[in-house]
PDB file of N, CA and C in Angstrom:
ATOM      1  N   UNK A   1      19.743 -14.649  -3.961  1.00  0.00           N
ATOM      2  CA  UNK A   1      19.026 -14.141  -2.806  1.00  0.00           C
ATOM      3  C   UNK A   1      17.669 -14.832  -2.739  1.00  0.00           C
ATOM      4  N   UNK A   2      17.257 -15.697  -1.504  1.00  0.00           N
ATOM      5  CA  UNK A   2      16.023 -16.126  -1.526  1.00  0.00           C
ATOM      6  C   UNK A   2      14.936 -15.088  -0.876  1.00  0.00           C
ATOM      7  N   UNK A   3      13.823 -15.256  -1.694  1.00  0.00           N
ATOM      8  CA  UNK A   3      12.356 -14.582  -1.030  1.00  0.00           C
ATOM      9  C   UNK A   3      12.015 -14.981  -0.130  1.00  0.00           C
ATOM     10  N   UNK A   4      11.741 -14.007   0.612  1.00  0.00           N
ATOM     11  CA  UNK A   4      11.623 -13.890   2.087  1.00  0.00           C
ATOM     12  C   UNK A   4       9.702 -13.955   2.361  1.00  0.00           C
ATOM     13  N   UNK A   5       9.070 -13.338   1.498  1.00  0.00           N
ATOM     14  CA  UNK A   5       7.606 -13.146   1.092  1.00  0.00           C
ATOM     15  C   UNK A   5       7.046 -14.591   1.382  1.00  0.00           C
ATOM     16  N   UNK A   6       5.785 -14.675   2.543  1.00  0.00           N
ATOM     17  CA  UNK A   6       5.099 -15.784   2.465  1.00  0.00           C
ATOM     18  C   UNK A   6       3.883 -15.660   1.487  1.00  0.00           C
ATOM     19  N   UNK A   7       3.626 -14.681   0.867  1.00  0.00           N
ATOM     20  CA  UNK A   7       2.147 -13.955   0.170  1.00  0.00           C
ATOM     21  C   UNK A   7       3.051 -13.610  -0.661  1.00  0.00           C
ATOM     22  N   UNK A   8       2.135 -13.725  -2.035  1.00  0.00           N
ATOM     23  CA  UNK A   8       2.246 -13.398  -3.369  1.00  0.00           C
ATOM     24  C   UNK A   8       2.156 -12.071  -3.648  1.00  0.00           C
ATOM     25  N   UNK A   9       2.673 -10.959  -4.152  1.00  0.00           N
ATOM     26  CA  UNK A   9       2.180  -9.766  -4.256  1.00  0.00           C
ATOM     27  C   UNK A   9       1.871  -9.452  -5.539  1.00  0.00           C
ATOM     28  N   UNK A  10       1.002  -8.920  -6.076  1.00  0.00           N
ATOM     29  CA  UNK A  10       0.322  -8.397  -7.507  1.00  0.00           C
ATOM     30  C   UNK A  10       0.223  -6.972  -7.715  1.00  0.00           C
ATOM     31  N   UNK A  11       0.714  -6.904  -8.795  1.00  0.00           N
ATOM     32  CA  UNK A  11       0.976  -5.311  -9.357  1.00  0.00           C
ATOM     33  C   UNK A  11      -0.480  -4.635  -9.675  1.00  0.00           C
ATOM     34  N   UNK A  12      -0.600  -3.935  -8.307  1.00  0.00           N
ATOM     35  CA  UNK A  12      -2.035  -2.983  -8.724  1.00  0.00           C
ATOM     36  C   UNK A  12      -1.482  -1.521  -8.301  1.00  0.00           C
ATOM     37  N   UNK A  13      -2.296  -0.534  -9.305  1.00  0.00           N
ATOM     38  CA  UNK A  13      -2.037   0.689  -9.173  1.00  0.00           C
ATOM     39  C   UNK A  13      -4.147   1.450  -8.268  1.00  0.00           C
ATOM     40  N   UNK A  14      -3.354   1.653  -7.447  1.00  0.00           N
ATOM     41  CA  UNK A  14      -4.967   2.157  -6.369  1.00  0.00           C
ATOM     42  C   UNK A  14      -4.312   3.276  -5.837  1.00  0.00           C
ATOM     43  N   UNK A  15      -4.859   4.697  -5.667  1.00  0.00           N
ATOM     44  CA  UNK A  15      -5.024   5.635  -4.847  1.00  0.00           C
ATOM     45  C   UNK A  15      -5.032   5.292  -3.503  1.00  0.00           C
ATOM     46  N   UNK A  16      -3.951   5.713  -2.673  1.00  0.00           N
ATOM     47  CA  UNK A  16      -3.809   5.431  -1.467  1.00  0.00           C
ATOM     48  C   UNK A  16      -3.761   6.992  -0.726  1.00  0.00           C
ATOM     49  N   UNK A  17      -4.778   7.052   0.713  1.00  0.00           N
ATOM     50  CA  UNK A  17      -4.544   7.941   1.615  1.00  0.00           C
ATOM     51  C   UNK A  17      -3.935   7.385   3.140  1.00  0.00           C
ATOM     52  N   UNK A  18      -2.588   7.755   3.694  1.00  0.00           N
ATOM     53  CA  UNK A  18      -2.020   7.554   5.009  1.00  0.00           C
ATOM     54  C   UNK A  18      -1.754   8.382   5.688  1.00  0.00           C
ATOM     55  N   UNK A  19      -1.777   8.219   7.376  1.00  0.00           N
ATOM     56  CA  UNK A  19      -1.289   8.639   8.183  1.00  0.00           C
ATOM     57  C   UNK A  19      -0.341   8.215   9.102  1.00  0.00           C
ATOM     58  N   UNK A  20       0.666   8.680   9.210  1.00  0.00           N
ATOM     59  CA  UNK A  20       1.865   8.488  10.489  1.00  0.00           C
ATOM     60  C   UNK A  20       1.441   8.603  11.534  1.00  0.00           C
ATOM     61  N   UNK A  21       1.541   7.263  12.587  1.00  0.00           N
ATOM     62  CA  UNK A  21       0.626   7.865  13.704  1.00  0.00           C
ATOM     63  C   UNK A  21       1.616   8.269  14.600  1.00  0.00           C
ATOM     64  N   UNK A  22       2.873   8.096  14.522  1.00  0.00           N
ATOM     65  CA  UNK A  22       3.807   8.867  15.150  1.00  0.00           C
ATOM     66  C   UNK A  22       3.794  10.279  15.385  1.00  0.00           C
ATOM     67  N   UNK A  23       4.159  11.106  13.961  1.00  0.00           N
ATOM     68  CA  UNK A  23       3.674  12.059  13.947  1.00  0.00           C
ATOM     69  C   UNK A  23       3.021  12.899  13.270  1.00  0.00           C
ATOM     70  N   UNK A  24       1.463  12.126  13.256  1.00  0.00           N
ATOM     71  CA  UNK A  24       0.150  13.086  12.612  1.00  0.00           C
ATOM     72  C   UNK A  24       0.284  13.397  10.884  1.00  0.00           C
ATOM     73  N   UNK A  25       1.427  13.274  10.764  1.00  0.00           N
ATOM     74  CA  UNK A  25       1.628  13.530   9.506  1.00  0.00           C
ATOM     75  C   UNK A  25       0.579  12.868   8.311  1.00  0.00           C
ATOM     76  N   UNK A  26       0.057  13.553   6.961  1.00  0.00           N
ATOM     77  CA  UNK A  26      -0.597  12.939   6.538  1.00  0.00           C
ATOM     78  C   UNK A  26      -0.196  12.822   4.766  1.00  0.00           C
ATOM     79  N   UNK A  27      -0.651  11.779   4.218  1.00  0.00           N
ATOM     80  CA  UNK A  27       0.161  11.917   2.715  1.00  0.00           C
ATOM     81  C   UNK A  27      -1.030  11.214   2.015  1.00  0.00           C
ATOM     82  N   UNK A  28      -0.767  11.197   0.609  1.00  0.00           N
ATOM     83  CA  UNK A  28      -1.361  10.579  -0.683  1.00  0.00           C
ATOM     84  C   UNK A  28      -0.713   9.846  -1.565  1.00  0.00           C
ATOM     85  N   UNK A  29      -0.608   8.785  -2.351  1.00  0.00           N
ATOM     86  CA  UNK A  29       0.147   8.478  -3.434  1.00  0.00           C
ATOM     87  C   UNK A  29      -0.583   7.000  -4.274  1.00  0.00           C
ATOM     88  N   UNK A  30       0.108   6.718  -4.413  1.00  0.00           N
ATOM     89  CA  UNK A  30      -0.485   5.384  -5.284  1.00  0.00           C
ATOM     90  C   UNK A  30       0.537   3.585  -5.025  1.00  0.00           C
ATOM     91  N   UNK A  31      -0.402   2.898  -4.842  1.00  0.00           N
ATOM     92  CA  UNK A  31       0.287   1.601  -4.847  1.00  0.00           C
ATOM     93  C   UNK A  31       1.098   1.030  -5.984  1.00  0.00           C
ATOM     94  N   UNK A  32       1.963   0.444  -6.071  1.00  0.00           N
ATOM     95  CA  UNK A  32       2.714  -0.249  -6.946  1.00  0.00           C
ATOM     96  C   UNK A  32       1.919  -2.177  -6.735  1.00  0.00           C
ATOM     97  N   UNK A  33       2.420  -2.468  -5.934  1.00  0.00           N
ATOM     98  CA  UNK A  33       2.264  -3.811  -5.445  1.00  0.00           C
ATOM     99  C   UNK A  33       1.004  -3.738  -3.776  1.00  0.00           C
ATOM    100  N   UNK A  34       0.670  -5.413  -3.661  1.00  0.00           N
ATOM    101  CA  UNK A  34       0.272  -5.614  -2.730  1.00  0.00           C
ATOM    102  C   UNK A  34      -0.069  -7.166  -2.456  1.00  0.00           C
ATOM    103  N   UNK A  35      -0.313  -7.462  -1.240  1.00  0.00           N
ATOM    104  CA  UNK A  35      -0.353  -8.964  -1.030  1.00  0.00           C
ATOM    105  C   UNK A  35      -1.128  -8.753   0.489  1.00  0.00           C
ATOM    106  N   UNK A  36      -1.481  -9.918   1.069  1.00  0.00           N
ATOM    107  CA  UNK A  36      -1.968 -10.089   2.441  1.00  0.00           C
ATOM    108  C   UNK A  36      -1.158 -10.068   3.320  1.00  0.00           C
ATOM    109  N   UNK A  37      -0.189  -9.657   3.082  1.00  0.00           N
ATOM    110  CA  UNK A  37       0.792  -8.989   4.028  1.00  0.00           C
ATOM    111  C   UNK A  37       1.342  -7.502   3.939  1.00  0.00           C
ATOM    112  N   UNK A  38       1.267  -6.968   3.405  1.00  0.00           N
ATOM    113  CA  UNK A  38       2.671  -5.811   2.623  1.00  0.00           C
ATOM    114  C   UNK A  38       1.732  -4.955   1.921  1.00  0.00           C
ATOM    115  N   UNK A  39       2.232  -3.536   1.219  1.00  0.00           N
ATOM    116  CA  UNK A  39       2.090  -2.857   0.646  1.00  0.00           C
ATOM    117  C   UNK A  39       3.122  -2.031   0.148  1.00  0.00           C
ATOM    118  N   UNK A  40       3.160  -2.066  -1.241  1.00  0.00           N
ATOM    119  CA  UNK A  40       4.691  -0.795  -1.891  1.00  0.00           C
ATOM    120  C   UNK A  40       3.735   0.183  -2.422  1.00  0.00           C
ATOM    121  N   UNK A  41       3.983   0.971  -2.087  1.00  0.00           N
ATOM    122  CA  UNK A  41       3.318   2.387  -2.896  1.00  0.00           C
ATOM    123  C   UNK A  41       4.897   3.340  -2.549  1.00  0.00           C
ATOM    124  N   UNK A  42       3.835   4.650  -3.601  1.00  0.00           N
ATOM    125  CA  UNK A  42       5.004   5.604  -4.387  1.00  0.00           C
ATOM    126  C   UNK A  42       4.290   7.039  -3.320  1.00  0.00           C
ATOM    127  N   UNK A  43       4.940   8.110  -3.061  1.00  0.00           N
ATOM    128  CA  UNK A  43       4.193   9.104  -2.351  1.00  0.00           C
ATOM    129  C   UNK A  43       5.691  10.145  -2.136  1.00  0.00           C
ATOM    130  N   UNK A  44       4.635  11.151  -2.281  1.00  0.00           N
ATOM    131  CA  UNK A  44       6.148  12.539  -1.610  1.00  0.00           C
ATOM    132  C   UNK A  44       6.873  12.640  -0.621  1.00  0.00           C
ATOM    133  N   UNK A  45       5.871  11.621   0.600  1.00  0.00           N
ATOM    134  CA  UNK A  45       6.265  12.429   1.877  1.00  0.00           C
ATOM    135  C   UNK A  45       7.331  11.487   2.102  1.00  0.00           C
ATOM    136  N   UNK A  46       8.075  11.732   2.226  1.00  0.00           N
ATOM    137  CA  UNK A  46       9.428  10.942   3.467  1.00  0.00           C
ATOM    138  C   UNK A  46       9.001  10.204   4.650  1.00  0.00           C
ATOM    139  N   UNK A  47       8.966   8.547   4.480  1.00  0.00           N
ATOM    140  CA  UNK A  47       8.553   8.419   5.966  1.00  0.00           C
ATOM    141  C   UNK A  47       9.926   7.261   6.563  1.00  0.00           C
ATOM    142  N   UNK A  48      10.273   7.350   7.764  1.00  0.00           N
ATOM    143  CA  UNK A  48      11.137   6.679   8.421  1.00  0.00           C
ATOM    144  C   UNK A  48      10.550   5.031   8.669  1.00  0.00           C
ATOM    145  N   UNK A  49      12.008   4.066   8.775  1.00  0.00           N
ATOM    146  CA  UNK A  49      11.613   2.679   8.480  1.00  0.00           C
ATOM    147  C   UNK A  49      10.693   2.717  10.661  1.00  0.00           C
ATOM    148  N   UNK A  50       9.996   1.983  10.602  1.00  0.00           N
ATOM    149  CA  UNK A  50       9.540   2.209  11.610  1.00  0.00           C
ATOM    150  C   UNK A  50       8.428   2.589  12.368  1.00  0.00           C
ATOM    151  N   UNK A  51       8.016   3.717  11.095  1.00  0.00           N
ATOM    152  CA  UNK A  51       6.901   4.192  11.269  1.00  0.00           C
ATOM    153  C   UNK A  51       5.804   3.625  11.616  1.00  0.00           C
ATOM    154  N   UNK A  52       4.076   4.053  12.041  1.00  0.00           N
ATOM    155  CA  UNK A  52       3.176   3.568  12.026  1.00  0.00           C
ATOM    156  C   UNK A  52       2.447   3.797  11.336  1.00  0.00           C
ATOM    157  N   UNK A  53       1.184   3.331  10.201  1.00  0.00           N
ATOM    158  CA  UNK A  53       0.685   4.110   9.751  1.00  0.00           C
ATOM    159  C   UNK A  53      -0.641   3.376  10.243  1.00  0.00           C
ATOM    160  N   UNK A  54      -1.684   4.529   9.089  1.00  0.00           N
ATOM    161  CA  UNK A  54      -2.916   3.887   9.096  1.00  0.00           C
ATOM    162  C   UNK A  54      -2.813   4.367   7.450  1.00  0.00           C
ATOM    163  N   UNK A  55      -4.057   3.425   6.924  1.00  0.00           N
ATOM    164  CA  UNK A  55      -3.880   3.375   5.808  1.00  0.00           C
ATOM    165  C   UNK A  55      -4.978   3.128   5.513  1.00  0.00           C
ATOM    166  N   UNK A  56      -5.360   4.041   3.915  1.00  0.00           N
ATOM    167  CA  UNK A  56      -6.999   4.146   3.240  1.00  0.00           C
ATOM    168  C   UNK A  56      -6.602   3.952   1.748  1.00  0.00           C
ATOM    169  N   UNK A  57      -7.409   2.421   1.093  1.00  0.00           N
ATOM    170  CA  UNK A  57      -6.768   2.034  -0.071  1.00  0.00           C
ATOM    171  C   UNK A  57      -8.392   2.569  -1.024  1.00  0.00           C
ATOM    172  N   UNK A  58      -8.177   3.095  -2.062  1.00  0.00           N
ATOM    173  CA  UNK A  58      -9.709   3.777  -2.453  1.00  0.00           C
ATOM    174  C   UNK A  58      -9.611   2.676  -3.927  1.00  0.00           C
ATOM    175  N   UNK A  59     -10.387   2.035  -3.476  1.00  0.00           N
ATOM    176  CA  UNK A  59     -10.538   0.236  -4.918  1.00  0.00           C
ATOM    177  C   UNK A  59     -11.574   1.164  -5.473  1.00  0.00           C
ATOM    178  N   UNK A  60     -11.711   1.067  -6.678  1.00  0.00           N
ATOM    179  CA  UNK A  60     -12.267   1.248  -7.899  1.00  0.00           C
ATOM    180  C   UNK A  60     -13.593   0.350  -7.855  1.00  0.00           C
ATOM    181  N   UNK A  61     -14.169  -0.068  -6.623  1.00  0.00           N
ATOM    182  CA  UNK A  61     -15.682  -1.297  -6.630  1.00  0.00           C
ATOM    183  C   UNK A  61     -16.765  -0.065  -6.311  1.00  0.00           C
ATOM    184  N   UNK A  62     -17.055   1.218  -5.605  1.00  0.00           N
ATOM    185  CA  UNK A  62     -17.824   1.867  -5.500  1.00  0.00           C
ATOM    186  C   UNK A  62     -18.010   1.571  -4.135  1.00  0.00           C
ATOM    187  N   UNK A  63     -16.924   0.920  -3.731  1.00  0.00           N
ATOM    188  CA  UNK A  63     -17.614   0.656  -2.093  1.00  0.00           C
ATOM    189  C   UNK A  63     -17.032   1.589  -1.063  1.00  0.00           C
ATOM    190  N   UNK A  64     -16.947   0.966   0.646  1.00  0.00           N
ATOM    191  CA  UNK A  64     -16.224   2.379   1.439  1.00  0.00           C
ATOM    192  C   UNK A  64     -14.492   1.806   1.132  1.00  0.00           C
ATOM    193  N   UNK A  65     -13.518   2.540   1.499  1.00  0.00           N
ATOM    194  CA  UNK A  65     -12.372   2.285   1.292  1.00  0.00           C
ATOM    195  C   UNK A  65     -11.684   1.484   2.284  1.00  0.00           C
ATOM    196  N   UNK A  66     -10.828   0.704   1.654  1.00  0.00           N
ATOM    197  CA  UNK A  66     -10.355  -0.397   2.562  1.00  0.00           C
ATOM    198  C   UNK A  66      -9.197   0.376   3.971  1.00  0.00           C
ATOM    199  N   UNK A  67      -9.762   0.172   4.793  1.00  0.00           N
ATOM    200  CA  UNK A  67      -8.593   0.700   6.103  1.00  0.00           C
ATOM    201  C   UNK A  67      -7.777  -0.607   6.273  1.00  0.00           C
ATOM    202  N   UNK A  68      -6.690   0.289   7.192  1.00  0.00           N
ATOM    203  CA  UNK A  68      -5.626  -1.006   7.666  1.00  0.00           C
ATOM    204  C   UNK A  68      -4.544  -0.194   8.114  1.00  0.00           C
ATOM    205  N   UNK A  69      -3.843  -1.202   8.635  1.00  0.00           N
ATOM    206  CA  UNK A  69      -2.698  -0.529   9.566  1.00  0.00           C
ATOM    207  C   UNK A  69      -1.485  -1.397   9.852  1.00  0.00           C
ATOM    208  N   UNK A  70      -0.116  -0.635   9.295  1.00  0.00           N
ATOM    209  CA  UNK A  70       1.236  -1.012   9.160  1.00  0.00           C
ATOM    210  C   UNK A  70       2.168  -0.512   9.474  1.00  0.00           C
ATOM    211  N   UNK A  71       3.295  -0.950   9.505  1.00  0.00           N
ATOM    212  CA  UNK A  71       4.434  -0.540   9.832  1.00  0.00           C
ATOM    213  C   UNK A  71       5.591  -0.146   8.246  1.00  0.00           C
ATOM    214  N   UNK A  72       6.303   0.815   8.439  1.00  0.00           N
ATOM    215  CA  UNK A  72       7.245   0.673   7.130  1.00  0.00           C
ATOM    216  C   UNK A  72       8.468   0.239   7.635  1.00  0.00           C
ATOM    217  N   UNK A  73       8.763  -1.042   6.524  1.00  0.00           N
ATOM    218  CA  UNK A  73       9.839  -1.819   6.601  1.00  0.00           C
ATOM    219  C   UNK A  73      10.882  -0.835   6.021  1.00  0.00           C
ATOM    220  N   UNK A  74      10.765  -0.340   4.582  1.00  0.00           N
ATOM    221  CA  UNK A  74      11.479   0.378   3.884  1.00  0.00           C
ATOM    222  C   UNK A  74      11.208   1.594   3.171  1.00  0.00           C
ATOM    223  N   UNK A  75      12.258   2.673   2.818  1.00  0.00           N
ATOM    224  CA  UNK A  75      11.640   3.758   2.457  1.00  0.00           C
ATOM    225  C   UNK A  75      13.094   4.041   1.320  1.00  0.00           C
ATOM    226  N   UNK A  76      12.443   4.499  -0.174  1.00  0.00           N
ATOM    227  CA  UNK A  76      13.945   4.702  -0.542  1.00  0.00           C
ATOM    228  C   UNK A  76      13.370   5.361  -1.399  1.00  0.00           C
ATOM    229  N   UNK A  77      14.303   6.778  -1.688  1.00  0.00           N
ATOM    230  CA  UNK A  77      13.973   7.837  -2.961  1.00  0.00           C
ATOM    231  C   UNK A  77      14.161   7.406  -3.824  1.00  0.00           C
ATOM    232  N   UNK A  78      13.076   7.405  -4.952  1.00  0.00           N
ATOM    233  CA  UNK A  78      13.455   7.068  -6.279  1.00  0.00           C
ATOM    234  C   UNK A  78      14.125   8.560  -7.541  1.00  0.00           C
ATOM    235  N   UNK A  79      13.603   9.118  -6.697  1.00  0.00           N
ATOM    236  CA  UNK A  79      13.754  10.610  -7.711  1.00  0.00           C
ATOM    237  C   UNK A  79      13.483  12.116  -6.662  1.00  0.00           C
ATOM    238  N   UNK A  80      13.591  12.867  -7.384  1.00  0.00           N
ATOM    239  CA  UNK A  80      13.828  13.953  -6.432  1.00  0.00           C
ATOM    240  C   UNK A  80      12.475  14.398  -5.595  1.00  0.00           C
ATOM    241  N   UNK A  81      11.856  14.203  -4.577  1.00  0.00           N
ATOM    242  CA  UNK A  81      10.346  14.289  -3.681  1.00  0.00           C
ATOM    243  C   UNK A  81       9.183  13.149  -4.020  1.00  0.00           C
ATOM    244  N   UNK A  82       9.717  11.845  -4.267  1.00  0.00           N
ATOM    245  CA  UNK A  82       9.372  11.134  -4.665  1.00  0.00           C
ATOM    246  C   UNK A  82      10.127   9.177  -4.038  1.00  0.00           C
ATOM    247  N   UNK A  83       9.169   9.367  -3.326  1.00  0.00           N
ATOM    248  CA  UNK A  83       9.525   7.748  -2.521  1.00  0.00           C
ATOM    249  C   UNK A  83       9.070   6.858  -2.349  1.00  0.00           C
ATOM    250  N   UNK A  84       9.576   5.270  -2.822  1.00  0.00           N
ATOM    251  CA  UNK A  84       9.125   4.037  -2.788  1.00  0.00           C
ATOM    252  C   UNK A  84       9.073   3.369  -1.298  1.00  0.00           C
ATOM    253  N   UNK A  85       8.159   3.098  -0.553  1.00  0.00           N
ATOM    254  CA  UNK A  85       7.605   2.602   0.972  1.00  0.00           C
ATOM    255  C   UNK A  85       7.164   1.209   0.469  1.00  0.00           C
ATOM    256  N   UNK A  86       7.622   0.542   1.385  1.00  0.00           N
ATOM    257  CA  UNK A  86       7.355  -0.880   2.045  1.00  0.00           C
ATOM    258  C   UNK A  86       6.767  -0.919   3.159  1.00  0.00           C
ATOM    259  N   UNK A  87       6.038  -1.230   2.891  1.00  0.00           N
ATOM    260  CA  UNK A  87       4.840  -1.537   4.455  1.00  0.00           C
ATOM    261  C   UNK A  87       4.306  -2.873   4.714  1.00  0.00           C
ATOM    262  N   UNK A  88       4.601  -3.563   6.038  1.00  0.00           N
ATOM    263  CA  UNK A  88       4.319  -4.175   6.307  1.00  0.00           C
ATOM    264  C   UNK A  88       2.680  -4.492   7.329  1.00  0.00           C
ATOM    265  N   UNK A  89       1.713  -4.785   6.415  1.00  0.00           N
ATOM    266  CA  UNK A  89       0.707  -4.655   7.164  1.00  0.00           C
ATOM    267  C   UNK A  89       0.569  -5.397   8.414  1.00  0.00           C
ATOM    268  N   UNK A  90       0.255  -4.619   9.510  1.00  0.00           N
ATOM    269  CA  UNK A  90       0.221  -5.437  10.711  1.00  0.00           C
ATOM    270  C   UNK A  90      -1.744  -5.628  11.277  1.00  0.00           C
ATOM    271  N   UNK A  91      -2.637  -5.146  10.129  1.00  0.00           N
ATOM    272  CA  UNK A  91      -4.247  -5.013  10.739  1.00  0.00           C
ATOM    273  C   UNK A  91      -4.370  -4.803   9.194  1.00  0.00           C
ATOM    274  N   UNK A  92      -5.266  -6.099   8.598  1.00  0.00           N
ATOM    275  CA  UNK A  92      -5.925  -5.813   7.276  1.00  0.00           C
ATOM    276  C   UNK A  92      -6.766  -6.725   7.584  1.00  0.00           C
ATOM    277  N   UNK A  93      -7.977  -6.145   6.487  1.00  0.00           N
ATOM    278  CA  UNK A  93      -8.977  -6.731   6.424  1.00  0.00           C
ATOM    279  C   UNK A  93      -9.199  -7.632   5.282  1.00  0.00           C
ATOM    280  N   UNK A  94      -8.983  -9.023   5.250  1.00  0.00           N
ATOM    281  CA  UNK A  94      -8.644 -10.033   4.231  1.00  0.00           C
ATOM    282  C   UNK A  94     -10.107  -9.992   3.543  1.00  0.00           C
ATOM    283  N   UNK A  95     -11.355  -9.578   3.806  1.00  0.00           N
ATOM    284  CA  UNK A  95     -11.950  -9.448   2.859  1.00  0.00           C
ATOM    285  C   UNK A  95     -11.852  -8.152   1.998  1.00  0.00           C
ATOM    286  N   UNK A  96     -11.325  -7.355   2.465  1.00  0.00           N
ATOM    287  CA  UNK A  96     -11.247  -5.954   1.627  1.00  0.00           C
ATOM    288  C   UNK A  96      -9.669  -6.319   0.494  1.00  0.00           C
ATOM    289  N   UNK A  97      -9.001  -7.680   1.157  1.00  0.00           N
ATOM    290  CA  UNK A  97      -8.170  -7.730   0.033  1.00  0.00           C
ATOM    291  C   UNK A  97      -8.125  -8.372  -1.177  1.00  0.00           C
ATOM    292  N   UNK A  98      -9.621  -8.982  -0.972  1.00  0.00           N
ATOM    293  CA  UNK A  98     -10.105  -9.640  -1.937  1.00  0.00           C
ATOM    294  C   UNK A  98     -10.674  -9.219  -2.717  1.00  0.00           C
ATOM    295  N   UNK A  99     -11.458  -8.046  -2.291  1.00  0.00           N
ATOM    296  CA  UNK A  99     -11.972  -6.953  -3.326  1.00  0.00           C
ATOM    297  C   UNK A  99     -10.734  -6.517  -4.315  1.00  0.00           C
ATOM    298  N   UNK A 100      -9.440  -6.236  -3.895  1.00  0.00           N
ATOM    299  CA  UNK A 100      -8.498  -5.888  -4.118  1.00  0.00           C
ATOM    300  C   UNK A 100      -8.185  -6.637  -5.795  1.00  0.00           C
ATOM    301  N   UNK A 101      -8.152  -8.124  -5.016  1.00  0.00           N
ATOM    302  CA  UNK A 101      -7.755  -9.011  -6.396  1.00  0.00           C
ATOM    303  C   UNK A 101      -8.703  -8.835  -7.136  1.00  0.00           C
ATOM    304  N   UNK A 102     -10.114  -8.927  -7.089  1.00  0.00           N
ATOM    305  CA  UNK A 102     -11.395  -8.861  -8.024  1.00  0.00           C
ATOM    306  C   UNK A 102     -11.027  -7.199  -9.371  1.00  0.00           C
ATOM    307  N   UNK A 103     -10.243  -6.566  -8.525  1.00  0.00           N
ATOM    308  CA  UNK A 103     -10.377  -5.452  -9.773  1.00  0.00           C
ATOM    309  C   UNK A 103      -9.598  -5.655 -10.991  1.00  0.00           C
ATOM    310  N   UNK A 104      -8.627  -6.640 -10.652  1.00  0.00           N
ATOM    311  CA  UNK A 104      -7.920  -6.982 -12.011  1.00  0.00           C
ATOM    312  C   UNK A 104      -9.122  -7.408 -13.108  1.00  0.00           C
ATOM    313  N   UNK A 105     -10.196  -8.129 -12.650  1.00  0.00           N
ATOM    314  CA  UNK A 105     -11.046  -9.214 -13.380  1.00  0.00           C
ATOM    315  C   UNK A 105     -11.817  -7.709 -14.197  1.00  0.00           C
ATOM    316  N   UNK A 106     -11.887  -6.853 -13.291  1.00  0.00           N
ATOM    317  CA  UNK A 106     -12.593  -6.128 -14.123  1.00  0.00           C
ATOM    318  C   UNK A 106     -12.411  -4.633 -14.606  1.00  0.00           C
ATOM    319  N   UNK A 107     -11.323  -4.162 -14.215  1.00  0.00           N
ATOM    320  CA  UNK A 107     -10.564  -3.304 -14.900  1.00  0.00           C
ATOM    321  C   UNK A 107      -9.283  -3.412 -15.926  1.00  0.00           C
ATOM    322  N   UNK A 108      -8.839  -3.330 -17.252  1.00  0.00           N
ATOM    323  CA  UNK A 108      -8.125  -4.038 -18.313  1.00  0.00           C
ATOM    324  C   UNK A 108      -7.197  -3.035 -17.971  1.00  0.00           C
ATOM    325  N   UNK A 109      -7.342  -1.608 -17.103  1.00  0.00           N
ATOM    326  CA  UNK A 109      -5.960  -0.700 -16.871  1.00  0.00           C
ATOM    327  C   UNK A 109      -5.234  -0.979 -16.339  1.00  0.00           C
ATOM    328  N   UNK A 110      -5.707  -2.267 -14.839  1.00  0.00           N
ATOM    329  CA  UNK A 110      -4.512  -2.287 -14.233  1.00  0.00           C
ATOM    330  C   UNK A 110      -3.532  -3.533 -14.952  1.00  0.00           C
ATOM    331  N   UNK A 111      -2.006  -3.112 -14.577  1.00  0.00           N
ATOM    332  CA  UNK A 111      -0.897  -4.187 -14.919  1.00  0.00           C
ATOM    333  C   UNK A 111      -1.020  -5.483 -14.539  1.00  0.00           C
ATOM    334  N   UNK A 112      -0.318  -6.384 -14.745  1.00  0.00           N
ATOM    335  CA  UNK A 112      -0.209  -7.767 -15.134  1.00  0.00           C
ATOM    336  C   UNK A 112       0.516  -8.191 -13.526  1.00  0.00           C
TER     337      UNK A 112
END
């Protein structure tokens, strides 16, 4: 199977807050991966492929939190109230994703 990914994605774990702008709905969870395109995070709520969101990534720099706004490509339960989302960012702010990469340099918690 070839990769479809034009952007590299890197395994960071960040506190994420979203909203469905479909319907209002609002959730919490944490990122797995991310790149200048995309986002995988883990979260309770159930959301349909399709969706809209908006999205608040809270980086560990002390600064305001990175906004942005996507669509979910994919949504699949991993365990029982507990779901892996693919989001395709369609509005990011490429300097806030650079902050993004900088926390590896200086946090030794996050993964490889």
């Amino acid at each position: 199977m070839s990769e479809k990914r034009s952007f590299v994605r890197f395994s960071r774990i960040i506190p994420i807050r979203f909203r469905d702008c479909d319907n209002d709905e609002e959730g919490n969870g944490k990122t797995k991966d991310i790149s200048a395109k995309g986002v995988g995070f883990i979260t309770d709520v159930a959301l349909t492929s399709d969706a809209n969101l908006e999205l608040w990534l809270y980086i560990s720099d002390n600064c305001e939190p990175l906004c942005a706004q996507g669509k979910v490509v994919w949504s699949s339960m991993i365990a029982p109230k507990t779901y892996r989302i693919g989001i395709d960012l369609t509005k990011v702010d490429f300097l806030g994703i650079a902050r993004i990469l900088k926390i590896k340099q200086n946090d030794p918690r996050q993964p490889d």
